[in-house]
Protein backbone atom coordinates (compact mmCIF):
# COMPACT_ATOMS: atom_id res chain seq x y z
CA UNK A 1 32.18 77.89 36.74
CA UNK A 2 31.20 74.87 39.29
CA UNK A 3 34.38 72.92 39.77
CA UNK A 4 32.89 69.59 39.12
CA UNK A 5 32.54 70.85 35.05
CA UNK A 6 37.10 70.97 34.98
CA UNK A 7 37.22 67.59 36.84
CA UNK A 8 34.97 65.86 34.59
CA UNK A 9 36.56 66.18 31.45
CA UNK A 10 40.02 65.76 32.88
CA UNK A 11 38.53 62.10 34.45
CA UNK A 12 37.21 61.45 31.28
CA UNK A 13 40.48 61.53 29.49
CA UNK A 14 42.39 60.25 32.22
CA UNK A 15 40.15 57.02 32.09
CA UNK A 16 40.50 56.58 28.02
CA UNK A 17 44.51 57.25 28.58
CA UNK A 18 44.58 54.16 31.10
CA UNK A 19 42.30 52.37 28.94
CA UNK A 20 44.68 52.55 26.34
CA UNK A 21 47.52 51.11 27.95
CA UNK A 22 45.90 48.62 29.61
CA UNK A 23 44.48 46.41 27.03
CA UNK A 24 45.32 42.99 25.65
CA UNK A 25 48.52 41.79 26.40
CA UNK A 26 50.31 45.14 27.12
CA UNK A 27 48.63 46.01 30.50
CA UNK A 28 50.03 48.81 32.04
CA UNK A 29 52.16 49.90 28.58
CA UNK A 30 51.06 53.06 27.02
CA UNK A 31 50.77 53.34 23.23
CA UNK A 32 52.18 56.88 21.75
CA UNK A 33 50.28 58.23 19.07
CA UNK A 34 53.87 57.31 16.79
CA UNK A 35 52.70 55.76 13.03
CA UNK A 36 54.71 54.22 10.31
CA UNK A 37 54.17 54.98 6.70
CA UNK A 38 53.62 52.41 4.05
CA UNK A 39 56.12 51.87 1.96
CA UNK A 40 59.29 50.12 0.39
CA UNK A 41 62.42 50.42 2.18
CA UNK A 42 66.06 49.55 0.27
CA UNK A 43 69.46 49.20 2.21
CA UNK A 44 72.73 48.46 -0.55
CA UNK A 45 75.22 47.77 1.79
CA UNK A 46 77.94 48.23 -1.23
CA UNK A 47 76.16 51.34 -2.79
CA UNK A 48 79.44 52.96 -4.58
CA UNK A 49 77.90 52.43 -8.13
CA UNK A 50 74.71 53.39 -7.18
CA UNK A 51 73.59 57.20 -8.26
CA UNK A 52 69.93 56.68 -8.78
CA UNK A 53 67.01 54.25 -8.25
CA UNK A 54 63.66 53.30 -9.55
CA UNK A 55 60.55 51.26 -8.00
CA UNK A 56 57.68 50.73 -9.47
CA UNK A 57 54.80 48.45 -6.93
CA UNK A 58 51.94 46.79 -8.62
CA UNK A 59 48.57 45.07 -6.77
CA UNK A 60 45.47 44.29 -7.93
CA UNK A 61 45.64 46.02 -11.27
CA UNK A 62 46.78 49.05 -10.54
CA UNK A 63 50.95 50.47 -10.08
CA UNK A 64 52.69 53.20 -8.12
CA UNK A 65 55.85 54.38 -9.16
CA UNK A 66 56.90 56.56 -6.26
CA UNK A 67 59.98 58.79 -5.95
CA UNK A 68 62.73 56.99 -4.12
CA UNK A 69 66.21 59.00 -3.76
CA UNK A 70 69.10 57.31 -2.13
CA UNK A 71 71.24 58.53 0.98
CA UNK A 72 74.18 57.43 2.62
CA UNK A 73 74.05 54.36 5.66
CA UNK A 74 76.58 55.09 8.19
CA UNK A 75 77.66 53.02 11.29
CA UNK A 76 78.28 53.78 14.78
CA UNK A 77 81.90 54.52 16.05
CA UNK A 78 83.06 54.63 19.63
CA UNK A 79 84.57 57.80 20.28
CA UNK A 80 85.84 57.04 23.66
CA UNK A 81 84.88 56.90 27.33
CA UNK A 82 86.47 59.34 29.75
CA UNK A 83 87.27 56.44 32.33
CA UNK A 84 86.37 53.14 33.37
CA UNK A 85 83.85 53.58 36.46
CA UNK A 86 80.36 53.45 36.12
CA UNK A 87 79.46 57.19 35.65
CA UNK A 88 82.32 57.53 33.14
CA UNK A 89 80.95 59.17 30.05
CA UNK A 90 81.18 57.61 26.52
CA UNK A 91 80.49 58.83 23.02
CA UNK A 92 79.83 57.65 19.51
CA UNK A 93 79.77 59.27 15.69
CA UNK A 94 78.31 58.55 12.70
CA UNK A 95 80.80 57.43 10.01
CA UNK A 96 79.80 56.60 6.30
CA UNK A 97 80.14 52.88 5.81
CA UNK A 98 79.98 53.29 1.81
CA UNK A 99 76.50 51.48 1.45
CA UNK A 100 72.81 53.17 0.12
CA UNK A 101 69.35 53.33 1.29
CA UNK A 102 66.25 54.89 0.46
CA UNK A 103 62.52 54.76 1.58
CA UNK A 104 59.53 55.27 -0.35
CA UNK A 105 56.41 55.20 0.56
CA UNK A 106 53.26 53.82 -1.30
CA UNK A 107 49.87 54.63 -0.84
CA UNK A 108 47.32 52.09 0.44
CA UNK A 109 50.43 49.14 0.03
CA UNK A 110 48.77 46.17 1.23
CA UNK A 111 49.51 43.13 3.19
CA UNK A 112 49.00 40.72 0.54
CA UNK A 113 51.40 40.09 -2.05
CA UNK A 114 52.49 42.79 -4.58
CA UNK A 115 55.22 42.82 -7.50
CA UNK A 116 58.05 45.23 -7.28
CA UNK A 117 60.30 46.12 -10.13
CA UNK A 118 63.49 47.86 -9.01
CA UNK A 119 66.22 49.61 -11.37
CA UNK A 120 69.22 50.88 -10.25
CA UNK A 121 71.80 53.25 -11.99
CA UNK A 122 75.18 54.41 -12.17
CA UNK A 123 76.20 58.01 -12.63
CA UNK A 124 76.43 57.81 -16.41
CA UNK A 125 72.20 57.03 -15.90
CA UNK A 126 73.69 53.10 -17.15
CA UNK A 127 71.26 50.14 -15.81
CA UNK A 128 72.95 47.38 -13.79
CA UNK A 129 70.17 46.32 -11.53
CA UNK A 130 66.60 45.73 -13.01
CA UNK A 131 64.55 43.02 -11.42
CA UNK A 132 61.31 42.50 -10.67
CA UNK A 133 59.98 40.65 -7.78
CA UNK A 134 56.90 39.26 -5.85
CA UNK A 135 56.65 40.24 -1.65
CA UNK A 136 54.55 40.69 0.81
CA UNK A 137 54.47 43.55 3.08
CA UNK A 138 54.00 42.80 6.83
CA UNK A 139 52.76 44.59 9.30
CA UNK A 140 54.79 47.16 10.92
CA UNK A 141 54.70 48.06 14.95
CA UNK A 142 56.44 51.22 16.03
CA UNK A 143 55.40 51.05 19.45
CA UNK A 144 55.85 47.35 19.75
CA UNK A 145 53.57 44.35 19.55
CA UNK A 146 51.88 44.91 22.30
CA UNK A 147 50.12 47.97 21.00
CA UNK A 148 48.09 48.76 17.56
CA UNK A 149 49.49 47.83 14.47
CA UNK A 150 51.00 50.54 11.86
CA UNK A 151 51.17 50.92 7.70
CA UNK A 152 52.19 47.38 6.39
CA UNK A 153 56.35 47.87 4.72
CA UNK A 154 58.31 45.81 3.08
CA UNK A 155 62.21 46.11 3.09
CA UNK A 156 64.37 45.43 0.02
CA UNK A 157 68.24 44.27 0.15
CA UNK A 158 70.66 44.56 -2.82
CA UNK A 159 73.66 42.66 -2.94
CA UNK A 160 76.02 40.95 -5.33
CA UNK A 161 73.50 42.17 -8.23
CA UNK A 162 70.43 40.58 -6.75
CA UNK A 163 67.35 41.73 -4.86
CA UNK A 164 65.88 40.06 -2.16
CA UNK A 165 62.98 40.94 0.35
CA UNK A 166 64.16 40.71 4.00
């Protein structure tokens, strides 16, 4: 094998690699291969009554209705530090906060306005959020702006009894 046939290859993809990171606004930042999926995220910060959820997504005259099962949120806690100088080590846990979220995604969701109709229900399968609502999803960038965009998303908050888009 003539060792000009390894090298070339290997310069080849070396070349598209620094092409990649060097465009636009992000010279010299590398974009991972890292996607988002499209799809309708929903945080309820107070999620004790909340067993089960429903979404339905409509656009252009057709609806999704995809599964969507809640989990808990949690927030950070300090466990500690083992002394004050710089190369003292810290820690953190995870602690249930008591609040509800859920992703689901939705195939070909578009960046243009859709209506979403969420129901949410308590453990006895009772109904004390249904609303429907009109949002847009945006654009999502997992490796920041500076590098191609990913699946649009849209993010859902419910609190007090109402829905809103955030």
């Amino acid at each position: 094998m003539h060792p000009l046939s390894r090298a070339v290859p290997l310069a080849a993809a070396l070349l598209a690699l620094a092409a990649c990171g060097s465009e636009g606004d992000g010279a010299g930042r590398l974009c991972t291969l890292i996607g988002t999926d499209p799809g309708v995220s929903l945080v309820i910060p107070d999620g004790s009554r909340a067993a089960s959820a429903s979404l339905r997504v409509c656009w252009d005259g057709m609806c999704q209705e995809p599964r969507i099962e809640l989990g808990p949120t949690s927030k950070t806690v300090s466990t500690g530090c083992d002394g004050d100088g710089p190369d003292a080590v810290c820690g953190a846990s995870a602690s249930p906060d008591g609040g509800k979220r859920a992703f689901a995604r939705v195939e070909g969701l578009p960046k243009a306005p859709v209506r979403v109709t969420l129901k949410l229900r308590d453990a006895e399968g009772r109904t004390f959020v249904d609303e429907r609502l009109d949002v847009t999803p945006k654009a999502t960038f997992p490796n920041g702006r500076h590098c191609p965009e990913g699946a649009p998303q849209v993010g859902l908050t419910v609190a007090n009894g109402r829905v809103t888009a955030r």
